[in-house]
N, C-alpha and C. Protein backbone atom coordinates (compact mmCIF):
# COMPACT_ATOMS: atom_id res chain seq x y z
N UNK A 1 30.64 29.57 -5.24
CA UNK A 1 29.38 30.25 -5.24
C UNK A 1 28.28 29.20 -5.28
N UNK A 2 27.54 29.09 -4.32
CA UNK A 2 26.44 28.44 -4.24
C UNK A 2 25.44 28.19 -5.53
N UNK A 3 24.81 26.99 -5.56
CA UNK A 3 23.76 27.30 -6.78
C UNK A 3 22.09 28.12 -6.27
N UNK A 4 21.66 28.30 -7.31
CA UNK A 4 20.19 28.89 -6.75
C UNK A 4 19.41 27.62 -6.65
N UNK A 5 18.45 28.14 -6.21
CA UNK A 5 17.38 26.81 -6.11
C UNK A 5 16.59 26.51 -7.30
N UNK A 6 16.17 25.35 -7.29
CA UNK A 6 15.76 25.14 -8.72
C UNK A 6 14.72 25.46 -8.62
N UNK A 7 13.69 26.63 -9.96
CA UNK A 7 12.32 26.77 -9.87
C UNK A 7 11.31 26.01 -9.88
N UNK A 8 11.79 25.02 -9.97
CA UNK A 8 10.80 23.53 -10.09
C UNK A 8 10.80 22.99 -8.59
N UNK A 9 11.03 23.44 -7.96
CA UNK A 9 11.09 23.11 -6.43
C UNK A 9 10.00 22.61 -6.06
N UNK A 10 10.03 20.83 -6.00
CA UNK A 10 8.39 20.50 -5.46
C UNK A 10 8.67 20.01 -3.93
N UNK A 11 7.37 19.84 -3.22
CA UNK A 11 7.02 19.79 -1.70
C UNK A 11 6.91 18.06 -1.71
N UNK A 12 7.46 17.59 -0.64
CA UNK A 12 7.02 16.45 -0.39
C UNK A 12 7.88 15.47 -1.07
N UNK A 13 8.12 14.09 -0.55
CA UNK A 13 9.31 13.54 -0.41
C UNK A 13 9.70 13.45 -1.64
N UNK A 14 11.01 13.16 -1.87
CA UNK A 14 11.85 13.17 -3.37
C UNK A 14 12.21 10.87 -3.31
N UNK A 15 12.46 11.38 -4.77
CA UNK A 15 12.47 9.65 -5.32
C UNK A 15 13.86 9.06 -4.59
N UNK A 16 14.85 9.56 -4.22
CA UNK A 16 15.74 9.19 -3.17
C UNK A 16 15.62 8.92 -1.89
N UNK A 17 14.16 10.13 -1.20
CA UNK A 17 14.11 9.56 0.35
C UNK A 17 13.39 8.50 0.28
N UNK A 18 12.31 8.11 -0.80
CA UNK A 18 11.47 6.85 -0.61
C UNK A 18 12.81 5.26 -0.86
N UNK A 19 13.90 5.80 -2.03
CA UNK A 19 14.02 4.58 -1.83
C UNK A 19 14.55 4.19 -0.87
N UNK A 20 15.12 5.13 -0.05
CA UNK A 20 15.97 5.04 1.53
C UNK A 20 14.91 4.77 2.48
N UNK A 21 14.03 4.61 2.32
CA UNK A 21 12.76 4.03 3.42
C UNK A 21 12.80 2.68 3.60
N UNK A 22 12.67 1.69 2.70
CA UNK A 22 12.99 -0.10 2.89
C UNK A 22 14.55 -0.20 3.32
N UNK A 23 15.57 0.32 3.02
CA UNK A 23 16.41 0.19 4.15
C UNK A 23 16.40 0.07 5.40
N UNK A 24 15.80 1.63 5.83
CA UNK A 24 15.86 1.85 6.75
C UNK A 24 14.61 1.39 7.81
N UNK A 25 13.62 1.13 6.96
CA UNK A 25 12.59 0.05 8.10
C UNK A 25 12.94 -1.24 7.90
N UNK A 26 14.19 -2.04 6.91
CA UNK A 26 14.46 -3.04 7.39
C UNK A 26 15.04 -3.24 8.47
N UNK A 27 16.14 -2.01 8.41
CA UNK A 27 17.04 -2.13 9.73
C UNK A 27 15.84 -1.98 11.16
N UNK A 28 14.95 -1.57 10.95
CA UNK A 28 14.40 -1.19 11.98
C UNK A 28 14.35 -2.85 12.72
N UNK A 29 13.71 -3.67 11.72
CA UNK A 29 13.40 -4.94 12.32
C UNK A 29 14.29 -6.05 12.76
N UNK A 30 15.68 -5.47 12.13
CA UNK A 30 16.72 -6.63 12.94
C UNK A 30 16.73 -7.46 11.70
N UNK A 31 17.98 -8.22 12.14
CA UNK A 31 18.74 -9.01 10.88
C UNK A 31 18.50 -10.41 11.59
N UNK A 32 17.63 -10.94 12.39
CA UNK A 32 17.55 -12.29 12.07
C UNK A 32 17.41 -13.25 11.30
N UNK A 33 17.71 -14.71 11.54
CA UNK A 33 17.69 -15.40 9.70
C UNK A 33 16.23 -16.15 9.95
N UNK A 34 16.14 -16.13 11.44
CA UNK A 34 14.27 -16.80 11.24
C UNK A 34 13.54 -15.91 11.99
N UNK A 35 12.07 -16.32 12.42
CA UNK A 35 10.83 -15.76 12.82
C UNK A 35 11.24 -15.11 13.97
N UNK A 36 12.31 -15.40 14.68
CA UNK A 36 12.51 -14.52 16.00
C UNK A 36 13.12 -13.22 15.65
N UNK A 37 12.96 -12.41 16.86
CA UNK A 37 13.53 -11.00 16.58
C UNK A 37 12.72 -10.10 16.77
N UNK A 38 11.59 -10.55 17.11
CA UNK A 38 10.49 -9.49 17.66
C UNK A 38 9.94 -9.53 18.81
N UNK A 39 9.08 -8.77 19.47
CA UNK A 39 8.31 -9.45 20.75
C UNK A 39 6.88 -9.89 19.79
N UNK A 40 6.72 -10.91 20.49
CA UNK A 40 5.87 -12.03 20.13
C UNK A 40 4.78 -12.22 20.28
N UNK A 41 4.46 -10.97 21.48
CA UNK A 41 2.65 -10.92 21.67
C UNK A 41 2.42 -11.81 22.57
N UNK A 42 1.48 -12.82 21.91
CA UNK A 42 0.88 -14.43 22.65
C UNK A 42 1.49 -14.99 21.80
N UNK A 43 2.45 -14.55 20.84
CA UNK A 43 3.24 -15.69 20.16
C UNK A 43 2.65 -15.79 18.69
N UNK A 44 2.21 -17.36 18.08
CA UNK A 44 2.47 -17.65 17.04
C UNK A 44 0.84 -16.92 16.44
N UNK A 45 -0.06 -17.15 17.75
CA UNK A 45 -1.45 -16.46 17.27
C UNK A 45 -1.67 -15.14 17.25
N UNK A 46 -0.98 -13.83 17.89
CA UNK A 46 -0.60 -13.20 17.26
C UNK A 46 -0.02 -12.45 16.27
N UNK A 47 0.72 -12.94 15.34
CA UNK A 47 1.51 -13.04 14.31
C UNK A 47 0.65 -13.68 13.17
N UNK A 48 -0.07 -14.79 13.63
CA UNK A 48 -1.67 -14.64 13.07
C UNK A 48 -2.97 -13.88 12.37
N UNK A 49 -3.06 -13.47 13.68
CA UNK A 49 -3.89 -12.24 13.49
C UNK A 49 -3.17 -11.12 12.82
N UNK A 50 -2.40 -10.31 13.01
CA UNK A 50 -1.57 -9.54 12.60
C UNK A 50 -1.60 -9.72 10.88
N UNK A 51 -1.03 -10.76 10.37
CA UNK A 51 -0.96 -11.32 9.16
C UNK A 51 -2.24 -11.05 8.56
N UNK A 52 -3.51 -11.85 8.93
CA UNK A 52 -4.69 -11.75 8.48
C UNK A 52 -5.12 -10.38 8.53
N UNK A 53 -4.80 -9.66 9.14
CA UNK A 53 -5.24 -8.08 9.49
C UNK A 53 -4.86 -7.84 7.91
N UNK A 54 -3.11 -7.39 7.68
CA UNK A 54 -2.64 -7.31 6.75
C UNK A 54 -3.11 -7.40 5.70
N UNK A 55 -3.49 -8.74 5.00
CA UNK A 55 -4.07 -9.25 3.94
C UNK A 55 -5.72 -8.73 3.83
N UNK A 56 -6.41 -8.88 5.00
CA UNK A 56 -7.70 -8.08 4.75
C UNK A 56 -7.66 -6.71 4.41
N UNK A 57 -6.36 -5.84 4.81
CA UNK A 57 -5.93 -4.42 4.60
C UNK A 57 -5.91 -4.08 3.13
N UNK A 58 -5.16 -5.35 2.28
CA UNK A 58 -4.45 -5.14 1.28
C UNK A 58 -5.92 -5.58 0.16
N UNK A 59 -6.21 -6.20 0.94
CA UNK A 59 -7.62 -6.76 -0.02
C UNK A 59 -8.55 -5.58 -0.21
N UNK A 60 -8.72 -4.84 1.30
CA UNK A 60 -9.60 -4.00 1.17
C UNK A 60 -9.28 -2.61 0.02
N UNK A 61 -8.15 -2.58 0.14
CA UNK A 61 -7.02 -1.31 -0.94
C UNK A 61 -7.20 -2.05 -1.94
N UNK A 62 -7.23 -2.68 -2.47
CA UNK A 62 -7.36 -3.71 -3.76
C UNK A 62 -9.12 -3.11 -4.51
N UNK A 63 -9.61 -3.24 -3.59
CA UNK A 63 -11.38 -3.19 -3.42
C UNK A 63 -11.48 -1.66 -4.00
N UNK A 64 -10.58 -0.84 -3.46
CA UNK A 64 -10.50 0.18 -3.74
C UNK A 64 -10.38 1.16 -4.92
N UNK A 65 -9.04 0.28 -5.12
CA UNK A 65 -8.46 0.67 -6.77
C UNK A 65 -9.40 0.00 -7.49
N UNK A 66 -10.06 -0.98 -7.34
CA UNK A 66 -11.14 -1.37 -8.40
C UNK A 66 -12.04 -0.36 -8.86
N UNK A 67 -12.82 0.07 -7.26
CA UNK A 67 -13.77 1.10 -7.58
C UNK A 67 -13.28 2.29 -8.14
N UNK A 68 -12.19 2.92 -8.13
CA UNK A 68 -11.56 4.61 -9.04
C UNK A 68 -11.41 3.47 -10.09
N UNK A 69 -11.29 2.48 -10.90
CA UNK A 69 -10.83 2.29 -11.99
C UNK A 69 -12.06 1.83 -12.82
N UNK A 70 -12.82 1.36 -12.01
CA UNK A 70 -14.63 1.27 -12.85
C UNK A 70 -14.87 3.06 -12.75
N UNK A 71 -14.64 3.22 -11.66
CA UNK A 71 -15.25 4.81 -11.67
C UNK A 71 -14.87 5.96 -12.65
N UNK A 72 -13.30 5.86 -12.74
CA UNK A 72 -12.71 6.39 -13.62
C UNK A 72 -11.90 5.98 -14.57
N UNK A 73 -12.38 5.17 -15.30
CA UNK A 73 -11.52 4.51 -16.63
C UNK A 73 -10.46 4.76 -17.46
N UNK A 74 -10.17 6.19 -17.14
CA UNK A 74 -9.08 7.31 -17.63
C UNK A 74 -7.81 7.07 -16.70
N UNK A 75 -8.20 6.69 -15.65
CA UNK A 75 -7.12 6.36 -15.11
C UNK A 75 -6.38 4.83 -14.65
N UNK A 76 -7.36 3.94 -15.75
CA UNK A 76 -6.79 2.85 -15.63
C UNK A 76 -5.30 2.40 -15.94
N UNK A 77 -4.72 3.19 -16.83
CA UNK A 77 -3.83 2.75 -17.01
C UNK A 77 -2.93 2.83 -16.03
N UNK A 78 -2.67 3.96 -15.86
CA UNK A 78 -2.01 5.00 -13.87
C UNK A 78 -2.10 3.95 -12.90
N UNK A 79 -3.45 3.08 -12.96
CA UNK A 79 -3.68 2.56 -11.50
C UNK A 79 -3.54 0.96 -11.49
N UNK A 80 -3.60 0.48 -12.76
CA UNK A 80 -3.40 -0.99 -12.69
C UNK A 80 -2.21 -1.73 -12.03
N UNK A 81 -0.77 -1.17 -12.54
CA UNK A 81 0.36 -2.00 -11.93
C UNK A 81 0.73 -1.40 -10.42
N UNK A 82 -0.38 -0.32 -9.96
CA UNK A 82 -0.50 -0.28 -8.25
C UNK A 82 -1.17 -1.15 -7.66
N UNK A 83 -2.61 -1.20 -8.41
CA UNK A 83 -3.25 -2.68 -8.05
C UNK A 83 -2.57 -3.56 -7.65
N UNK A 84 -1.98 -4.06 -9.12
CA UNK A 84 -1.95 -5.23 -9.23
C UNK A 84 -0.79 -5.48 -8.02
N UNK A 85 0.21 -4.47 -7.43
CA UNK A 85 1.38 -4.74 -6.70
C UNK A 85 0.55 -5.32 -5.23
N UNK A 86 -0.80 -3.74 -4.85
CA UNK A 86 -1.69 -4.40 -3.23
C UNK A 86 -2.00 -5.51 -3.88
N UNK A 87 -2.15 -6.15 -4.96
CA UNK A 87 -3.14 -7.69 -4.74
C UNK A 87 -1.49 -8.57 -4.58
N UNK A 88 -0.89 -8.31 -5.02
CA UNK A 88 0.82 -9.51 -4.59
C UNK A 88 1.08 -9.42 -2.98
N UNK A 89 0.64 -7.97 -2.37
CA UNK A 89 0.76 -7.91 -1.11
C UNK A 89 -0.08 -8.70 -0.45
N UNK A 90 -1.48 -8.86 -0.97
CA UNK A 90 -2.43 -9.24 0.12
C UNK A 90 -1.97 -11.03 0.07
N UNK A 91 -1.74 -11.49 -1.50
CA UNK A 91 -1.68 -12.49 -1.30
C UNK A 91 -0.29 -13.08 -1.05
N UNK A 92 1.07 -12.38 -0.71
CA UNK A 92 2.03 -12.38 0.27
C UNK A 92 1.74 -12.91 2.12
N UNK A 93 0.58 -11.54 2.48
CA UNK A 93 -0.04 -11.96 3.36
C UNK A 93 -0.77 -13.17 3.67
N UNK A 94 -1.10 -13.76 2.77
CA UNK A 94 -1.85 -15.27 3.19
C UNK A 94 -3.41 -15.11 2.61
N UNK A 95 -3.65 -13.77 1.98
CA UNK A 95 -4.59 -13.18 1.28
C UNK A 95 -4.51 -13.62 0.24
N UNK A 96 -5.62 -13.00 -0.81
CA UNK A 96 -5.83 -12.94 -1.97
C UNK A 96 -6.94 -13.49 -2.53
N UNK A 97 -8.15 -14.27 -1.98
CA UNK A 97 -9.27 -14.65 -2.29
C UNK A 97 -10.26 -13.37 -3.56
N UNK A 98 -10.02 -11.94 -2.88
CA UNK A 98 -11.09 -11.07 -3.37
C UNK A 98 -9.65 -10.21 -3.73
N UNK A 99 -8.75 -9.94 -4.05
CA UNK A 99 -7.37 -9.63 -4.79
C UNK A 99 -6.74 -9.99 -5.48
N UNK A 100 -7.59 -10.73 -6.77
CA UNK A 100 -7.05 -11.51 -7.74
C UNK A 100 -6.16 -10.67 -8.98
N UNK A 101 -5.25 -10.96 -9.66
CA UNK A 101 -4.10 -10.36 -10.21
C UNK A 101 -4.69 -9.35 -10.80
N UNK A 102 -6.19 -9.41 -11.84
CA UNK A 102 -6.54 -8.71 -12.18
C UNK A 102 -8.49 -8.63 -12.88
N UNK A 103 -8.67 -7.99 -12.43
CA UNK A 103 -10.41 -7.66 -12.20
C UNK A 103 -10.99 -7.83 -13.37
N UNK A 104 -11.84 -8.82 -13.68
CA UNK A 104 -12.69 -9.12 -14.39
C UNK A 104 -13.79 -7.67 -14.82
N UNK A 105 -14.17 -7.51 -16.09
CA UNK A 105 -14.66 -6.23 -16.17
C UNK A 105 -16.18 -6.66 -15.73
N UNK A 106 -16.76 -7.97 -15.44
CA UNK A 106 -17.74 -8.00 -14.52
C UNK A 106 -17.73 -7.58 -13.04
N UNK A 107 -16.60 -8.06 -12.56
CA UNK A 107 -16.09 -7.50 -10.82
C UNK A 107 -16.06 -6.17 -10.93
N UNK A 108 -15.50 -5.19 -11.39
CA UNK A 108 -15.36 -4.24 -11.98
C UNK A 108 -16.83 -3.32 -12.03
N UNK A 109 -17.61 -3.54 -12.92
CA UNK A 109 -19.00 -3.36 -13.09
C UNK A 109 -19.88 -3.27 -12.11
N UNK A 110 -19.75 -4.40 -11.43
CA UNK A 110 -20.56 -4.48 -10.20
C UNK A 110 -19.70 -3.94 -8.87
N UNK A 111 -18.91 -4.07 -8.70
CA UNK A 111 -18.07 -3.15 -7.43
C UNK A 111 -18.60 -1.36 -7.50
N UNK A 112 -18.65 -0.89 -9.40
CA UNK A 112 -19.58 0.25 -9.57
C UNK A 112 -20.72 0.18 -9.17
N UNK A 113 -21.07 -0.62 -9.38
CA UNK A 113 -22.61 -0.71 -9.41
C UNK A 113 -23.19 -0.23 -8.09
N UNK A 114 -22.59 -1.15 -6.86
CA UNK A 114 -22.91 -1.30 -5.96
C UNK A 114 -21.63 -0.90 -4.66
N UNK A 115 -20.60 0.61 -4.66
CA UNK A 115 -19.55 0.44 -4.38
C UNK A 115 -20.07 0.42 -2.47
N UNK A 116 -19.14 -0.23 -2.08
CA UNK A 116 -19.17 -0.16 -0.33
C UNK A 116 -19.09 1.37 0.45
N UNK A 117 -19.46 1.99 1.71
CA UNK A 117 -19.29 3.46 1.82
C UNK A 117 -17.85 4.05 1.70
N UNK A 118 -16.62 2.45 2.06
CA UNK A 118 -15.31 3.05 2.06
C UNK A 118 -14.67 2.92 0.50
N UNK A 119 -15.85 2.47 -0.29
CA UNK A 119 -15.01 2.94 -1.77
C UNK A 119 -15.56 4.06 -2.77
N UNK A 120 -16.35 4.78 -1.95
CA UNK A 120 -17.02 5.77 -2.82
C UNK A 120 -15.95 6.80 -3.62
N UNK A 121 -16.05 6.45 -4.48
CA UNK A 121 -15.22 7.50 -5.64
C UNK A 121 -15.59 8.80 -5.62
N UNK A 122 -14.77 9.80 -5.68
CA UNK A 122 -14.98 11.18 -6.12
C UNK A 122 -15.20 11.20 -7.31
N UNK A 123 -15.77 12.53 -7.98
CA UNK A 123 -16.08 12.95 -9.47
C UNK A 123 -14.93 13.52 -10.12
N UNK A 124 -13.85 13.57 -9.95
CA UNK A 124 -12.95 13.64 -10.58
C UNK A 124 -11.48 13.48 -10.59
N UNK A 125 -10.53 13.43 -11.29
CA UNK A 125 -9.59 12.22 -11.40
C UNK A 125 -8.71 12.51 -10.29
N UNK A 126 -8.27 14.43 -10.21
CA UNK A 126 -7.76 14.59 -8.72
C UNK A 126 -7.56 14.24 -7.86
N UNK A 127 -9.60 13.86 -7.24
CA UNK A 127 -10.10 13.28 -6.13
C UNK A 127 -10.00 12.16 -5.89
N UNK A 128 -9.95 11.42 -6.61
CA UNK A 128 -9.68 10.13 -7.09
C UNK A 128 -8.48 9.95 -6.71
N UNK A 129 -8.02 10.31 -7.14
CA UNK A 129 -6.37 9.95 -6.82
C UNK A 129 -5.84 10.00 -5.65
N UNK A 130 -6.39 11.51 -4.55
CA UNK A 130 -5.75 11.82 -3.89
C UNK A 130 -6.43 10.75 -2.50
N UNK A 131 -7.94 10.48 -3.13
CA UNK A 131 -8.50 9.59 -2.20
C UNK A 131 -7.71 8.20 -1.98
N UNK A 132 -6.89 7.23 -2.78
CA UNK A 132 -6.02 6.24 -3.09
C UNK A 132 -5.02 6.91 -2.35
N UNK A 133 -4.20 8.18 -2.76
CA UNK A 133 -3.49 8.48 -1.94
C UNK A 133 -3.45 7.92 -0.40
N UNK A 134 -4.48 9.08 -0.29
CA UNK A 134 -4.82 8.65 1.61
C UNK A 134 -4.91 7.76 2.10
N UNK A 135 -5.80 6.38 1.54
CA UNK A 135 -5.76 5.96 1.57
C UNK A 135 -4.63 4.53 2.26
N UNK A 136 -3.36 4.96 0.80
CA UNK A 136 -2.46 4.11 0.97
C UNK A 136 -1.35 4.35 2.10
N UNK A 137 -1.59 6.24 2.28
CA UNK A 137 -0.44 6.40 3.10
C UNK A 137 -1.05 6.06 4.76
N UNK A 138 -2.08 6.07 5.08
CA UNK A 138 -2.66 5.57 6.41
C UNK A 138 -2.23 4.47 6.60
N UNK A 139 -2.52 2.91 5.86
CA UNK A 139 -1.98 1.62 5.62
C UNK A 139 -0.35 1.83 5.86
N UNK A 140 0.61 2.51 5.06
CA UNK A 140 1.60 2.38 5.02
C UNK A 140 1.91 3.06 7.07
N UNK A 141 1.47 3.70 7.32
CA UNK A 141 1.85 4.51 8.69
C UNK A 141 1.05 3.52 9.47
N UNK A 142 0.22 2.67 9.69
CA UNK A 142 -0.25 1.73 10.39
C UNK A 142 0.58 0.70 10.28
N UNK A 143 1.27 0.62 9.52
CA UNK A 143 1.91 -0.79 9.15
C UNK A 143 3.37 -0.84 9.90
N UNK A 144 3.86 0.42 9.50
CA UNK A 144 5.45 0.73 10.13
C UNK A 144 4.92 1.25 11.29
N UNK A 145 4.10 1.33 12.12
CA UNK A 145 3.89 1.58 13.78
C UNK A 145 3.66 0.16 14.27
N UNK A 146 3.46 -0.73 13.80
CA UNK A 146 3.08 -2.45 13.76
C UNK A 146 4.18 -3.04 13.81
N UNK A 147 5.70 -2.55 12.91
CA UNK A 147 6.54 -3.24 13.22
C UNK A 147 7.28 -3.97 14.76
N UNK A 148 7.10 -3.21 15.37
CA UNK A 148 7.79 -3.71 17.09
C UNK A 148 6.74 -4.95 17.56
N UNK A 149 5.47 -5.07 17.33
CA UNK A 149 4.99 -6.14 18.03
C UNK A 149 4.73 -7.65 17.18
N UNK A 150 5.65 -7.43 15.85
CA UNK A 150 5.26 -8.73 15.10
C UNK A 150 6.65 -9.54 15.37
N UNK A 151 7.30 -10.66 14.91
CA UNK A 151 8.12 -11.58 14.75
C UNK A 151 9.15 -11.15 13.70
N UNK A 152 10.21 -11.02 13.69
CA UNK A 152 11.14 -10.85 12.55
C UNK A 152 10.66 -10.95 11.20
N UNK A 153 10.15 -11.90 10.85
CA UNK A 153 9.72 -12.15 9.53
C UNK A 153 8.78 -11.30 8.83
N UNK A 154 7.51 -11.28 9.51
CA UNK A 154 6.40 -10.76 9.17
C UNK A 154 6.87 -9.29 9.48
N UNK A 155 7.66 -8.87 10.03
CA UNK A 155 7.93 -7.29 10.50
C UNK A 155 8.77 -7.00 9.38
N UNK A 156 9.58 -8.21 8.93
CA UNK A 156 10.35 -7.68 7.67
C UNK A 156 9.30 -7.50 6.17
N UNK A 157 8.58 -8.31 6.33
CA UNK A 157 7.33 -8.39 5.63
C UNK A 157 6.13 -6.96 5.78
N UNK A 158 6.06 -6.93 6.59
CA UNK A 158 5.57 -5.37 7.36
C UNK A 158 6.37 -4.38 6.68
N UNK A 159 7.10 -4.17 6.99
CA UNK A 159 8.44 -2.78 6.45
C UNK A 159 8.36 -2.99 5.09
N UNK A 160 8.50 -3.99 3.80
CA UNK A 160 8.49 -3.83 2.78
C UNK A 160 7.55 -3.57 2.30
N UNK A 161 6.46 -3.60 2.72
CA UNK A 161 4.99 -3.64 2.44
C UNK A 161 4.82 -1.90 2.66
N UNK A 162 5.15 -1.69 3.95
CA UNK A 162 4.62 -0.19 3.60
C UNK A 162 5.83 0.54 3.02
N UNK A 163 7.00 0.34 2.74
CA UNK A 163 7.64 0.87 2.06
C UNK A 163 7.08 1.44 0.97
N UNK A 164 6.51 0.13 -0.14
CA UNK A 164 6.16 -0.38 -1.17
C UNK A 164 4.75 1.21 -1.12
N UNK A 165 4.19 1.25 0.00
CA UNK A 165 2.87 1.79 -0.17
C UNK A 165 3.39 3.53 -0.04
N UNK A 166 4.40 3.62 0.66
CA UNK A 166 4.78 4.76 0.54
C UNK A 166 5.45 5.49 -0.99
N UNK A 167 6.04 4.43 -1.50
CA UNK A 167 6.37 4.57 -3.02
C UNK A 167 4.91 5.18 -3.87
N UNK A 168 3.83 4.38 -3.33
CA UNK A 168 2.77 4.60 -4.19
C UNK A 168 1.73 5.70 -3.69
N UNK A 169 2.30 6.25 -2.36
CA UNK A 169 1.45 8.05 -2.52
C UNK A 169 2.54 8.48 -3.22
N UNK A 170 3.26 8.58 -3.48
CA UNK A 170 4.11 9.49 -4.17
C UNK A 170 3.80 9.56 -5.73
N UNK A 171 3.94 8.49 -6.18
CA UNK A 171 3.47 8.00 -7.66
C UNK A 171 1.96 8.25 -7.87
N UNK A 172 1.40 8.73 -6.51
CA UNK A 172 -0.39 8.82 -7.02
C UNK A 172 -0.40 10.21 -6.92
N UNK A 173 0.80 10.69 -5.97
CA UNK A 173 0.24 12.42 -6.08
C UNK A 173 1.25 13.13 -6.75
N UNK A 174 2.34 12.62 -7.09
CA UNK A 174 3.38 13.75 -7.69
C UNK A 174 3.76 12.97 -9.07
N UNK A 175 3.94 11.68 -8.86
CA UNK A 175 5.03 11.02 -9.89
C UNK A 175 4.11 10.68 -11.41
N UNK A 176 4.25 10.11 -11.91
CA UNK A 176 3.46 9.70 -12.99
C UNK A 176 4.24 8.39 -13.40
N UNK A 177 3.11 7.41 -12.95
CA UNK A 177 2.59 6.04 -12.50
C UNK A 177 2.71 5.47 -13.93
């Protein structure tokens, strides 16, 4: 006899399909042991750019979580070791100038003070959240559509990265962070 379904039945991916995601976009990129394994673009200056894209991506998501965490202080605790993971990414990427491990409550202050139009915070923690959400899952779906034109490495670098970001809509909209 079959079981019933459980009344707790939630929508949207479960903590098993995410961790089956870095598998399976590793495999996507091939098991080479160096930089080859991809198409190459123009080559090494592509893979370049690409990289720097990345790291300005991760910087800019960094920029982000600053502003909900000056904005909303209630949810600092929730949002710090997401931070702090985009600032290891950006500076993975070759980043990390304006993604430092962790935000000075002057940086902080003034990122409020004065936030950019793409970090405007919502008024409440929901919005907030779900805005980071979106945020991260766009990055993560830009990133794994990026895999085919980078170099083995950086594509393996690519795939863990948005893995990593796909872990963290989940943890911003269902899980507790």
């Amino acid at each position: 006899m079959p079981f019933p379904p459980s009344p707790r039945a939630r929508s949207g991916p479960r903590r098993r399909s995410l961790l089956a995601v870095a598998p399976a976009a590793l495999a996507l990129t091939g098991c080479t042991g160096g930089d080859s394994g991809g198409p190459a673009g123009d080559g090494p200056a592509a893979a370049d750019r690409a990289r720097a894209r990345a790291a300005r991506d991760s910087e800019g998501l960094v920029e982000r979580y600053d502003a909900v965490i000056a904005a909303r202080p209630g949810l600092a605790g929730r949002l710090r070791p997401l931070r702090e993971e985009v600032a290891r990414h950006a500076k993975a990427f070759g980043g990390g100038r304006k993604a430092s491990p962790s935000p000075s409550p002057s940086a902080s202050a003034s990122s409020a003070a004065s936030p950019s139009p793409s970090a405007a915070v919502p008024g409440n923690d929901k919005d907030a959240l779900a805005g980071l959400a979106a945020a991260e899952k766009e990055l993560a779906d830009r990133r794994a559509k990026a895999l085919g034109g980078v170099p083995g490495e950086l594509a393996r670098l690519l795939a863990s990265v948005a893995a990593a970001g796909a872990a963290h809509v989940y943890l911003l909209t269902e899980g507790n962070a």
